[in-house]
N, C-alpha and C. Protein backbone atom coordinates (compact mmCIF):
# COMPACT_ATOMS: atom_id res chain seq x y z
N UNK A 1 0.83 -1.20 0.00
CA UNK A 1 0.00 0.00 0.00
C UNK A 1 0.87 1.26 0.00
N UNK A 2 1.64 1.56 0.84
CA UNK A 2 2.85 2.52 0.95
C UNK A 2 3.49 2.71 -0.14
N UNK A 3 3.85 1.28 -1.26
CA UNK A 3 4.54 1.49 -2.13
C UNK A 3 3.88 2.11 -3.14
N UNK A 4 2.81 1.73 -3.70
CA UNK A 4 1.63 1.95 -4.56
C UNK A 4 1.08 3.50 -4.15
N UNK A 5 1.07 4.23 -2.95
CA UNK A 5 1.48 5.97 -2.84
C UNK A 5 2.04 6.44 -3.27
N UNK A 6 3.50 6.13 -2.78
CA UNK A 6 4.56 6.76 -2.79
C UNK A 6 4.93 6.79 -4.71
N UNK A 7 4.11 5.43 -5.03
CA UNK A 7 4.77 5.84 -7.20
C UNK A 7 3.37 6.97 -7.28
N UNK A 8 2.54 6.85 -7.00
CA UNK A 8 1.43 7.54 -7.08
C UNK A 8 1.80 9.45 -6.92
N UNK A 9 2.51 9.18 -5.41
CA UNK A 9 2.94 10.92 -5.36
C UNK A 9 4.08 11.33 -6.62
N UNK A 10 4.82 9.86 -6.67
CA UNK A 10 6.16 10.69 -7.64
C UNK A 10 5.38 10.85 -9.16
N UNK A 11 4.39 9.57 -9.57
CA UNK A 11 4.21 10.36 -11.16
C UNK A 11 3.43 11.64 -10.93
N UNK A 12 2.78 11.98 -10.07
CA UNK A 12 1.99 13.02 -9.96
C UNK A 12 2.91 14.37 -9.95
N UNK A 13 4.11 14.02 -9.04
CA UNK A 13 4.73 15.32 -8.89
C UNK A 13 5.78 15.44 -10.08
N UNK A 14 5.83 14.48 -11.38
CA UNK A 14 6.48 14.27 -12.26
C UNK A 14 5.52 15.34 -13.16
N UNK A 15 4.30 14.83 -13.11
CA UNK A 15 3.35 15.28 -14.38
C UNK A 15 3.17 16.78 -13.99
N UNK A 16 3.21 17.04 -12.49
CA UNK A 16 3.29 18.76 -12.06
C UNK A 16 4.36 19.47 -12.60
N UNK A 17 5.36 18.71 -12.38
CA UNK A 17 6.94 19.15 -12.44
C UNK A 17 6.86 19.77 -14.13
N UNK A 18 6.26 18.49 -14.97
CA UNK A 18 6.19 18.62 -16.47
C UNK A 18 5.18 19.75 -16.86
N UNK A 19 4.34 20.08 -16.46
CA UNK A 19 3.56 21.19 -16.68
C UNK A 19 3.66 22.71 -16.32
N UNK A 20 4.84 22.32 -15.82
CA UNK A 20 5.18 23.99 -15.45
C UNK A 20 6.18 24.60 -16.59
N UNK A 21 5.63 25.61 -17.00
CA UNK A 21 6.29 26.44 -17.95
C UNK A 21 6.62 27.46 -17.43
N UNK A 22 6.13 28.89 -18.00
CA UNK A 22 6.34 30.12 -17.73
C UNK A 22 7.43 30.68 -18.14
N UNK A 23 7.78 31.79 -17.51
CA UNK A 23 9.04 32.79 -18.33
C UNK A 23 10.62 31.99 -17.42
N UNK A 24 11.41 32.48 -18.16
CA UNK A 24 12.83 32.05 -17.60
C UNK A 24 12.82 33.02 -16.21
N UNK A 25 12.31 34.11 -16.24
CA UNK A 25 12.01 35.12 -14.83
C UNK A 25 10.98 36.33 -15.47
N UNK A 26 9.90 36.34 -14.69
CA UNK A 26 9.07 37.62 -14.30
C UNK A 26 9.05 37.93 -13.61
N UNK A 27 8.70 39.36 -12.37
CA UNK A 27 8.48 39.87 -11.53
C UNK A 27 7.68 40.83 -11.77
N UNK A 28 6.39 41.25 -11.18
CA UNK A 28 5.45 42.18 -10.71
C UNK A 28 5.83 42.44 -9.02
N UNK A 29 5.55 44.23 -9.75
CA UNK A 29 5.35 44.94 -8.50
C UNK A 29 4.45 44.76 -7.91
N UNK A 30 4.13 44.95 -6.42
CA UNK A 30 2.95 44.55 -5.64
C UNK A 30 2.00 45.28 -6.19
N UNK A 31 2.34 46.80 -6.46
CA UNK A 31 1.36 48.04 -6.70
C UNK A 31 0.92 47.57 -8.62
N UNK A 32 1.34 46.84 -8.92
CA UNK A 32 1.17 46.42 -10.58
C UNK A 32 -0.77 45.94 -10.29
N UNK A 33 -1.39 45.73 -9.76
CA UNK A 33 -2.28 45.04 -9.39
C UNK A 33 -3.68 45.96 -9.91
N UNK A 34 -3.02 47.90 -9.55
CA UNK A 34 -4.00 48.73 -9.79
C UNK A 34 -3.50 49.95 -10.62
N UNK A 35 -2.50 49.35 -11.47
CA UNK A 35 -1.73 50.51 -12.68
C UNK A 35 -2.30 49.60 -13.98
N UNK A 36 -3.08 50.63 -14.37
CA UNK A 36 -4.04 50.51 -15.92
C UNK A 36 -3.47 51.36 -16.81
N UNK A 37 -2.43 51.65 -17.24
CA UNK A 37 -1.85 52.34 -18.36
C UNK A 37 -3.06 52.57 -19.54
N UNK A 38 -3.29 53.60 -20.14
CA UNK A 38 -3.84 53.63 -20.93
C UNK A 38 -3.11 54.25 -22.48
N UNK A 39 -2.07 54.64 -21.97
CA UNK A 39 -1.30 55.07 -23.55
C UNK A 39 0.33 54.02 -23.18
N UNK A 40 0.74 53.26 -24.07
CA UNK A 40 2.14 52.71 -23.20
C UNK A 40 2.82 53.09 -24.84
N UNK A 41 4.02 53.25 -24.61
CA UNK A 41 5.22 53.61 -25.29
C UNK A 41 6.54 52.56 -25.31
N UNK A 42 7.17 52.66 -26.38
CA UNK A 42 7.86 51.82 -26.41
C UNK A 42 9.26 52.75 -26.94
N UNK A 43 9.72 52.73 -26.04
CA UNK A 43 11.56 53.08 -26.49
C UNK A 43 12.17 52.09 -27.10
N UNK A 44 13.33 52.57 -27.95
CA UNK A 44 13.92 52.05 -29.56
C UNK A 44 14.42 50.75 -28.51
N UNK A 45 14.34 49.74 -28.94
CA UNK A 45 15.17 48.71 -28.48
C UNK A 45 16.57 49.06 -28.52
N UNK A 46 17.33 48.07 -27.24
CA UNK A 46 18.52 48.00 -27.50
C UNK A 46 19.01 46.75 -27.53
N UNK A 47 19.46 46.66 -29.06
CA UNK A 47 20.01 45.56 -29.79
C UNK A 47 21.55 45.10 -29.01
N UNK A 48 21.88 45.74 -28.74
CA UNK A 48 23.45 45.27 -28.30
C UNK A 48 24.21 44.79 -29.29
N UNK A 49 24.53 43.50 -29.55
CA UNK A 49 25.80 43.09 -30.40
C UNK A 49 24.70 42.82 -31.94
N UNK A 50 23.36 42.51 -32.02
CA UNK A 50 22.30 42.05 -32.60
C UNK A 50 21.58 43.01 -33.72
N UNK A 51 22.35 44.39 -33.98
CA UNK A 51 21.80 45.51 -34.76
C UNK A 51 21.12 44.70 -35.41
N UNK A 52 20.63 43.81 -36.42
CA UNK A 52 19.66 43.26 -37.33
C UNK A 52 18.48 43.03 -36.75
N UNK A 53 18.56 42.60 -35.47
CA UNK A 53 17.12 42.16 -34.57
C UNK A 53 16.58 44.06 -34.12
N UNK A 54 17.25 45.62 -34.51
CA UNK A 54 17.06 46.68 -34.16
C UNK A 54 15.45 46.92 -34.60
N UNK A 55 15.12 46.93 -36.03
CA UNK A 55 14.10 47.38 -36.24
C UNK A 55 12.80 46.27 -36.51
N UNK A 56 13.36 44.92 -36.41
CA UNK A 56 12.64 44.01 -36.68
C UNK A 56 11.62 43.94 -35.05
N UNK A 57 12.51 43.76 -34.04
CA UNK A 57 12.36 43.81 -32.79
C UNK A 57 11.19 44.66 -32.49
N UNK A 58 11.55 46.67 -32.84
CA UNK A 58 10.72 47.06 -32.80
C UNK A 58 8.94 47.54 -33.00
N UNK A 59 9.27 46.70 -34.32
CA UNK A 59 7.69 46.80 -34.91
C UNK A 59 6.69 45.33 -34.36
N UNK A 60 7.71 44.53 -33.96
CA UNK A 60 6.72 43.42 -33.72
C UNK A 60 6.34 43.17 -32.19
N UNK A 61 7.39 44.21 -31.43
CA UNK A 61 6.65 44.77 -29.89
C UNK A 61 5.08 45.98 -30.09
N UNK A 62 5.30 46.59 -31.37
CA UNK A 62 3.98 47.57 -31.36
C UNK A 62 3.10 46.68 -31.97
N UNK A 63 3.16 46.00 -32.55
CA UNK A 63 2.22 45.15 -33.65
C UNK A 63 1.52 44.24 -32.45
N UNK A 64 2.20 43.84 -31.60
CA UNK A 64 1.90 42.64 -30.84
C UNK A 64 0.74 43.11 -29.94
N UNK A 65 1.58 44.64 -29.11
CA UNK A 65 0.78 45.65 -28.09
C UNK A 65 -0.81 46.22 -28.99
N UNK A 66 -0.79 46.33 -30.43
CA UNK A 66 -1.40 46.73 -30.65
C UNK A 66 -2.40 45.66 -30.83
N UNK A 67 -2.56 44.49 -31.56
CA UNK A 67 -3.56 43.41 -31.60
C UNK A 67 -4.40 43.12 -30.01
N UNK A 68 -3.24 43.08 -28.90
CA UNK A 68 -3.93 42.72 -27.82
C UNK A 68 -5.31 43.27 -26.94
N UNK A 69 -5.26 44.88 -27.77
CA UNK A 69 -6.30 45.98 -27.49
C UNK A 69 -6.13 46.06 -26.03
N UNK A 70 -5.42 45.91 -25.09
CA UNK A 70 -4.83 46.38 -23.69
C UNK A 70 -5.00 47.82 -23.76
N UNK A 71 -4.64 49.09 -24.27
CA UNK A 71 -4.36 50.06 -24.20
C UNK A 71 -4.92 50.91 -25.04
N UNK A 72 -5.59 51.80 -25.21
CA UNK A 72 -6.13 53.09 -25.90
C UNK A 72 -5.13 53.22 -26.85
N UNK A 73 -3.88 53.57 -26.64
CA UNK A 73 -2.93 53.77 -27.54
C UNK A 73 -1.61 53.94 -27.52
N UNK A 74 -0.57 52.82 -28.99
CA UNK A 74 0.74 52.30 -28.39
C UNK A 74 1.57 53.16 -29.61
N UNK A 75 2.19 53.93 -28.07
CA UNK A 75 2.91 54.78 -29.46
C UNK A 75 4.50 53.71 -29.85
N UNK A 76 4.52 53.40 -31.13
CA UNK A 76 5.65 52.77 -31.06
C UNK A 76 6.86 53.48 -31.08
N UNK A 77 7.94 52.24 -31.23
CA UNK A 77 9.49 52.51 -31.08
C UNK A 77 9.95 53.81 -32.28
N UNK A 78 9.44 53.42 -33.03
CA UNK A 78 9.55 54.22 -34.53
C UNK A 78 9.29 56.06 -34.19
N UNK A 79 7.65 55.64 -33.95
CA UNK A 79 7.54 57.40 -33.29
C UNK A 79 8.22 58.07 -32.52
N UNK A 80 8.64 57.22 -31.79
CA UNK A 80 9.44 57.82 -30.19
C UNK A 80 10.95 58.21 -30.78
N UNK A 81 11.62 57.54 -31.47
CA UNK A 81 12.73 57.37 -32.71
C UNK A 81 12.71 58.73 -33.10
N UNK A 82 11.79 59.14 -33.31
CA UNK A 82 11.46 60.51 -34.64
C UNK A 82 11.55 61.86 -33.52
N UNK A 83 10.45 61.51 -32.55
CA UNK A 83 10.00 62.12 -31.22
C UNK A 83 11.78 62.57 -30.72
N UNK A 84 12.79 61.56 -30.61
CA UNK A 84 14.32 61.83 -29.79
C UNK A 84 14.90 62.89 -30.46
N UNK A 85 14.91 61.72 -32.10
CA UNK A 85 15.90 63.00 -32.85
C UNK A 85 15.35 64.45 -33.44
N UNK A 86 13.85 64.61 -32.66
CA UNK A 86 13.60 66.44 -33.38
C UNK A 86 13.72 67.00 -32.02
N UNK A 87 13.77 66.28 -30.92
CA UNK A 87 13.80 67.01 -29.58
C UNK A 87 15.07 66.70 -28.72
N UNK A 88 15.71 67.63 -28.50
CA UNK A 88 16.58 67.64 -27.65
C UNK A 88 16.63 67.26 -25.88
N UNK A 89 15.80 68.23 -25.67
CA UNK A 89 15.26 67.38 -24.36
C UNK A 89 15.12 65.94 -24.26
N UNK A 90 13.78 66.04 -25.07
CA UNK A 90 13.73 64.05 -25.10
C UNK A 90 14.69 63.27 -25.25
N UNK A 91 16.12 64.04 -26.09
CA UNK A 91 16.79 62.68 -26.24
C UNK A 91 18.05 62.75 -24.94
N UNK A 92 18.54 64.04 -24.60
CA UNK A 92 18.86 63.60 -23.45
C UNK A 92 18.40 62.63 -21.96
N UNK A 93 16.65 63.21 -21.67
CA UNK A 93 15.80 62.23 -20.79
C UNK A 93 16.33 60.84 -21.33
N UNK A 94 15.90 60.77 -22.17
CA UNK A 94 15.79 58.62 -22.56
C UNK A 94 17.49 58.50 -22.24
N UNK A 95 18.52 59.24 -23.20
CA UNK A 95 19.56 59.03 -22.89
C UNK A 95 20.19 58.47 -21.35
N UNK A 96 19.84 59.69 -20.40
CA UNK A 96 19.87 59.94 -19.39
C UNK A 96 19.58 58.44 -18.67
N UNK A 97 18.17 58.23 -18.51
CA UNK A 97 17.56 57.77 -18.41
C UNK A 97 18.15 56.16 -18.38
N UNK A 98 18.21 55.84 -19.40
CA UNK A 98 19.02 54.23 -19.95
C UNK A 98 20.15 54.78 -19.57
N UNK A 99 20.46 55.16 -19.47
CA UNK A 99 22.13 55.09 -18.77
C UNK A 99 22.44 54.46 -17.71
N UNK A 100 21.42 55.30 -16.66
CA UNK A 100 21.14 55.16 -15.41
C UNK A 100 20.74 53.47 -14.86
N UNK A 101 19.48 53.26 -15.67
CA UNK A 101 19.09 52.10 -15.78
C UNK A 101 20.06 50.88 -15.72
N UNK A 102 20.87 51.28 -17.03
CA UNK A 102 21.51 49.83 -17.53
C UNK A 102 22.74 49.97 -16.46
N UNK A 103 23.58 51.08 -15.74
CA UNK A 103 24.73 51.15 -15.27
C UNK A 103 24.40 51.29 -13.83
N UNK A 104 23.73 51.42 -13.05
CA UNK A 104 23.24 51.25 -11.57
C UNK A 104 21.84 50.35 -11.36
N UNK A 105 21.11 50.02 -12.46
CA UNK A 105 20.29 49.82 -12.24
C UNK A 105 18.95 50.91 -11.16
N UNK A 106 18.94 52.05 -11.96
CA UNK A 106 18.12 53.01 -10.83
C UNK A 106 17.47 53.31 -12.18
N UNK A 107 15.78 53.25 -11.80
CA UNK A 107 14.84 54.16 -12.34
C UNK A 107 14.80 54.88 -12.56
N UNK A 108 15.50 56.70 -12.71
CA UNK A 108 15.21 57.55 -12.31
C UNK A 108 13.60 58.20 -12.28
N UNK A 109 13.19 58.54 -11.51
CA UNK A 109 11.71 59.02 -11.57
C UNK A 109 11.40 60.39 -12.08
N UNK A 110 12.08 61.17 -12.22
CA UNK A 110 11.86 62.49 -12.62
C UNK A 110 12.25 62.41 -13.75
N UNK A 111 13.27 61.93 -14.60
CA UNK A 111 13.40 61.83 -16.00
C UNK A 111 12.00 60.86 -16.89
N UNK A 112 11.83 59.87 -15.91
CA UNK A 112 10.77 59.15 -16.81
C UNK A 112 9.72 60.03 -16.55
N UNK A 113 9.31 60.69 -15.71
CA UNK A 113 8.26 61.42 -15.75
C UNK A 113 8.36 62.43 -17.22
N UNK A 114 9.48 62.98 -17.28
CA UNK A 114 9.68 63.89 -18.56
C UNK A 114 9.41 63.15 -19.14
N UNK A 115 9.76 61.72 -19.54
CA UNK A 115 9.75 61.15 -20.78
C UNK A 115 8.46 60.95 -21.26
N UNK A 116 7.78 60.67 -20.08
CA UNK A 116 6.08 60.61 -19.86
C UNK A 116 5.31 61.85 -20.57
N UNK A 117 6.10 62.82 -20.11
CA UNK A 117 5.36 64.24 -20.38
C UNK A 117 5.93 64.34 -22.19
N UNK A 118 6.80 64.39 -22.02
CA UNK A 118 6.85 64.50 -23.60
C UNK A 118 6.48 64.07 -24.94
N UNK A 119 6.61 62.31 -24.71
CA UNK A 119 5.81 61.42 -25.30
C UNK A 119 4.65 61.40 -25.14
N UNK A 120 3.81 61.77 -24.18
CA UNK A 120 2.63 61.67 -23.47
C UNK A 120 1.95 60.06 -23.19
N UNK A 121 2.97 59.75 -22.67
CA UNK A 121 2.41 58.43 -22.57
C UNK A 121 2.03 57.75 -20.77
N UNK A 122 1.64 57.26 -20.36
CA UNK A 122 1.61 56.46 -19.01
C UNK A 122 2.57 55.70 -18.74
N UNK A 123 3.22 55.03 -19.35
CA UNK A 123 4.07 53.94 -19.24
C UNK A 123 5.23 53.88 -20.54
N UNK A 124 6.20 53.39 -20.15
CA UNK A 124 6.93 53.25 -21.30
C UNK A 124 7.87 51.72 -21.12
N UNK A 125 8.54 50.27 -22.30
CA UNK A 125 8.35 49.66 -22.26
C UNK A 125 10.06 49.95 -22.19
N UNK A 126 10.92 49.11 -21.98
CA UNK A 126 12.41 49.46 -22.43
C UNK A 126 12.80 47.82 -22.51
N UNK A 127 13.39 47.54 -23.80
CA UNK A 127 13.59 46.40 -24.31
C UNK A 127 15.03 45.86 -24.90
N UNK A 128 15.21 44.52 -24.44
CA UNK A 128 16.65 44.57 -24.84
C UNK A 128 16.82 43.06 -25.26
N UNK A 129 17.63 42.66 -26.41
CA UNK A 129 17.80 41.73 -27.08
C UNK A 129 18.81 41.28 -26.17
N UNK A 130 18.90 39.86 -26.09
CA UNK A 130 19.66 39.00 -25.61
C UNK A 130 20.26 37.90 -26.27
N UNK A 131 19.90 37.58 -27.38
CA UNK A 131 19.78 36.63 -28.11
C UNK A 131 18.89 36.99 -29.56
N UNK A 132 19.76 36.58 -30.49
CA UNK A 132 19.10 36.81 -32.31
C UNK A 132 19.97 36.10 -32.88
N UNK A 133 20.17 34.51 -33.13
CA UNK A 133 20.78 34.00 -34.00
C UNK A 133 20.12 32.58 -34.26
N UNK A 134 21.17 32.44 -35.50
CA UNK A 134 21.02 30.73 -35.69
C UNK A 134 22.30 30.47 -34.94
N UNK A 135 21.88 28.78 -34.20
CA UNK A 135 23.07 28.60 -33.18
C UNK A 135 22.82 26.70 -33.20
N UNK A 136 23.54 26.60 -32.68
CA UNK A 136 23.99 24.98 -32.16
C UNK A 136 23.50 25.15 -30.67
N UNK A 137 22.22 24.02 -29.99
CA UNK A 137 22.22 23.80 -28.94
C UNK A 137 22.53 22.11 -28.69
N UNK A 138 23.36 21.50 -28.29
CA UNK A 138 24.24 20.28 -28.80
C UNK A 138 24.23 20.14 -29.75
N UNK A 139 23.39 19.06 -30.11
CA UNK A 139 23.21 18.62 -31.42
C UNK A 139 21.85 19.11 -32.56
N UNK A 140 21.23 20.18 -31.45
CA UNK A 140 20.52 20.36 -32.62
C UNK A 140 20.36 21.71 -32.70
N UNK A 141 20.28 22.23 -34.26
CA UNK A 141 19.83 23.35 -35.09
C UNK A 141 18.59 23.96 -34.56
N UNK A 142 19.05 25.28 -34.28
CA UNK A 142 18.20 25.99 -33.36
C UNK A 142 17.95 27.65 -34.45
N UNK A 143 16.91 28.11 -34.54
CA UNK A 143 17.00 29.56 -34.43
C UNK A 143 16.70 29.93 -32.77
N UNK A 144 17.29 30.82 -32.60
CA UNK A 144 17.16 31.30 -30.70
C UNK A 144 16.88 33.00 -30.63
N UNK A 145 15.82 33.54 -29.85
CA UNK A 145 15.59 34.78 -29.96
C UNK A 145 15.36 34.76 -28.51
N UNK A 146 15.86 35.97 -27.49
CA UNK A 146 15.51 36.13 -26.15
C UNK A 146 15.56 37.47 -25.85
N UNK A 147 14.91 37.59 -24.88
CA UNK A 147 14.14 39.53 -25.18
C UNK A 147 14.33 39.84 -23.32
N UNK A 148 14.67 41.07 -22.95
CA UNK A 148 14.39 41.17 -21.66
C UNK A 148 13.53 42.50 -21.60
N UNK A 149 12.65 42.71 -20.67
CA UNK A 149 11.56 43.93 -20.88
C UNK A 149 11.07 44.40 -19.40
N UNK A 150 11.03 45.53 -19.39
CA UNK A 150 10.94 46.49 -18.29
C UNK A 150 9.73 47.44 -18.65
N UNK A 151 8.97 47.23 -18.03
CA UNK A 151 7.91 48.29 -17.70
C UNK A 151 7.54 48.85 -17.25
N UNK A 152 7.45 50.27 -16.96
CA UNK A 152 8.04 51.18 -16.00
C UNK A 152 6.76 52.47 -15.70
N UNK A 153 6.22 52.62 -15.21
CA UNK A 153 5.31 54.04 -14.88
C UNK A 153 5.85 55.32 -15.08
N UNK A 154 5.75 56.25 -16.11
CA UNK A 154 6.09 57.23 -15.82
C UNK A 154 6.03 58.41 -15.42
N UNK A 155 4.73 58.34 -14.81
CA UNK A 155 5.09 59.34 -13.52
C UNK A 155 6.32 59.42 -12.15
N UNK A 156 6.01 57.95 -11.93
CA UNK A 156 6.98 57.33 -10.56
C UNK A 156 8.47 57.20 -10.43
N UNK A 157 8.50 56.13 -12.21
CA UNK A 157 9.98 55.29 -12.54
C UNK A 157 9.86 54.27 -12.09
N UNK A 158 8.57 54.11 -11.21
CA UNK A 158 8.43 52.47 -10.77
C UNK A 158 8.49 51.57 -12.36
N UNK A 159 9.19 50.17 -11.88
CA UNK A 159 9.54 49.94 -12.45
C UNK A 159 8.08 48.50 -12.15
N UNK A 160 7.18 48.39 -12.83
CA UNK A 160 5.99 48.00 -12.38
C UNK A 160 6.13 46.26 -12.60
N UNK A 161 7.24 45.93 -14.05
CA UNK A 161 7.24 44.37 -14.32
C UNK A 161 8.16 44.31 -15.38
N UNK A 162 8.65 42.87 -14.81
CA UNK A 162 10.22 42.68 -15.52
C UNK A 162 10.21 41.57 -16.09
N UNK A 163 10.88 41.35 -17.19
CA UNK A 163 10.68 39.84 -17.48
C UNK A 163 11.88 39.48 -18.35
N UNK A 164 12.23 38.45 -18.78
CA UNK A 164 13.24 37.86 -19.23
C UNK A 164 12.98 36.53 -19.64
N UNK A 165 13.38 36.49 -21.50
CA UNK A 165 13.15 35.05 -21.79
C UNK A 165 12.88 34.76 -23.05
N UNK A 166 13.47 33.44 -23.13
CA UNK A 166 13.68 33.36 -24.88
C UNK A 166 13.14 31.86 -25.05
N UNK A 167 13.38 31.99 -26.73
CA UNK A 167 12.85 30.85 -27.49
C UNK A 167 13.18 30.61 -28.56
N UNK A 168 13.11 29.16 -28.63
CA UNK A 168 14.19 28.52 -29.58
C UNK A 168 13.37 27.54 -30.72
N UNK A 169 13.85 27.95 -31.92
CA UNK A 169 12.87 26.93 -32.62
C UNK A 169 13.84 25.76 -33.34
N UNK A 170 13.54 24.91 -33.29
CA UNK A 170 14.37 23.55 -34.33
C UNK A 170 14.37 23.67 -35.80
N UNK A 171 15.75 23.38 -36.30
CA UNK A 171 15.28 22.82 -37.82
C UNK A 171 16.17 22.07 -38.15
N UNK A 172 15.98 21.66 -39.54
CA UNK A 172 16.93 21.28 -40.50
C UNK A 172 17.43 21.28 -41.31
N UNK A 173 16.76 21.75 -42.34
CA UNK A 173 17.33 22.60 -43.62
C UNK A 173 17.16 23.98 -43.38
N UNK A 174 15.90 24.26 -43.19
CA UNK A 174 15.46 25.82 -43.37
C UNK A 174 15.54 26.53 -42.40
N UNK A 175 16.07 27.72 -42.18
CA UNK A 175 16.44 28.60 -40.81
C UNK A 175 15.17 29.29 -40.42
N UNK A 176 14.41 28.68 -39.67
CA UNK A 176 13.17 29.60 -39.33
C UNK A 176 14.01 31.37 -39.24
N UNK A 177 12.58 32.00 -39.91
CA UNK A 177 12.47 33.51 -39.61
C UNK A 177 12.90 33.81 -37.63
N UNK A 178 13.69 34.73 -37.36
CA UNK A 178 13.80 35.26 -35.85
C UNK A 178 13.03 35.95 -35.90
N UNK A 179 12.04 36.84 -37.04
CA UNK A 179 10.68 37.38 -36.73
C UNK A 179 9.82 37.22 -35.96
N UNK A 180 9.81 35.88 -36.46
CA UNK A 180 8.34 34.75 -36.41
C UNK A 180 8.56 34.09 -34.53
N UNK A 181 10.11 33.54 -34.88
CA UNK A 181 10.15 33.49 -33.26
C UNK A 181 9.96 34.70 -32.48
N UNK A 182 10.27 35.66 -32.57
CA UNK A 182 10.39 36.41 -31.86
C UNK A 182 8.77 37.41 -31.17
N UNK A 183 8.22 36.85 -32.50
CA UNK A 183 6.52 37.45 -31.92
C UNK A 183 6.47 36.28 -31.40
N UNK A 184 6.38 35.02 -31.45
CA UNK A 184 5.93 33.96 -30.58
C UNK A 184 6.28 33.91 -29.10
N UNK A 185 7.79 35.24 -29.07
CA UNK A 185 7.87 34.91 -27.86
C UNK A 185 7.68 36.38 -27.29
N UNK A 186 7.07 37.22 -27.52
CA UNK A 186 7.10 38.61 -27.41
C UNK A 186 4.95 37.50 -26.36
N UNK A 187 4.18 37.03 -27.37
CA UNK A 187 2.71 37.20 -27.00
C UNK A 187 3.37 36.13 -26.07
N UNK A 188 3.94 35.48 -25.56
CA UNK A 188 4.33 34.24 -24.47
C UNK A 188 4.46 35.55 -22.96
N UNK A 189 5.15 36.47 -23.49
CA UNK A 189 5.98 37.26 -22.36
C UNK A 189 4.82 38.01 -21.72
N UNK A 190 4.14 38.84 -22.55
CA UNK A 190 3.08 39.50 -22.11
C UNK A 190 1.66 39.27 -21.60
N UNK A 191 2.26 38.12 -21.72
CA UNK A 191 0.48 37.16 -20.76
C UNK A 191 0.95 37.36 -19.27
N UNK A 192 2.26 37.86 -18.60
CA UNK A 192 2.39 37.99 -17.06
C UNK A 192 2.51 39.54 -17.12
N UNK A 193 2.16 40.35 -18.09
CA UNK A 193 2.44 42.04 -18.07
C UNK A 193 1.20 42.37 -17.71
N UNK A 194 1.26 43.76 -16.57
CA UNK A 194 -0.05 43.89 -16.01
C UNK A 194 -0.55 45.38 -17.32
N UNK A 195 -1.64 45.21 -16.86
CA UNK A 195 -2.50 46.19 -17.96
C UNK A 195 -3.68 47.03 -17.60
């Protein structure tokens, strides 16, 4: 009887074990629970070593934001792009701004608020490639795309939800599109983004 449990608890906690997915890491803020953004913005990605994943990246974060109907209205990477280089202000803020971010890791709150005010947006998204290639994972042929994303209030600089996480598709002759992965894993990410 004991024995006939005990396989009972392990396939069970096998078939639990096997059903858990989710992101490689998310985090929500506690206060994420009652922030309803109604305009969200998206700053230019930063590609890092990946410039090719630059503008591809960007349109398929607005395309994605925009199908989901979450928000009144998503100003994309592109506008905000246009928005930096006719305004000086703005492009110091974002400058500023990601600097801060990527090299202390600090929000600043008074710059995103500008950034807020200028763009006119509630929220703004800040996105960063981690991964854009065809690659070898042992033995098998992979396209691999991995995205990390910060969503941030800008009134506050709270930084409201974070996430991190990629995806890999198989092949064998043909190199899947990193497009195609990459919206697959853009609508994966944003099912834990609050709205």
């Amino acid at each position: 009887m004991k024995r006939s449990a005990g396989v009972a608890l392990g396939m069970f906690l096998v078939l639990l074990l096997a059903g858990c997915g989710g992101l490689r890491y998310s985090q929500v803020a506690p206060e994420a629970k009652d922030f309803h953004p109604k305009r969200i913005g998206v700053l230019p990605v930063d590609a890092g070593t990946y410039e090719e994943a630059r503008g591809a990246v960007d349109a398929i974060i607005a395309a994605v934001l925009v199908n989901k109907k979450w928000f009144a209205d998503v100003v994309a990477a592109d506008a905000i792009s246009r928005q930096i280089q006719a305004n000086e202000e703005l492009r110091k803020a974002v400058l500023d701004y990601l600097t801060k971010l990527k090299t202390v890791n600090f929000s600043d709150p008074a710059l995103s608020l500008r950034i807020g005010e200028l763009c006119q947006v509630d929220a703004f998204l800040v996105i960063t490639v981690d991964y854009w290639n065809h690659t070898m994972e042992g033995e098998k042929k992979v396209g691999k795309v991995g995205l990390g994303v910060k969503m941030v209030e800008a009134s506050t600089g709270k930084v409201m939800w974070k996430a991190a996480h990629y995806e890999t598709s198989r092949y064998y002759l043909f190199k899947p599109d990193l497009k195609d992965v990459a919206e697959s894993l853009f609508k994966t990410m944003i099912e834990e983004m609050p709205h």
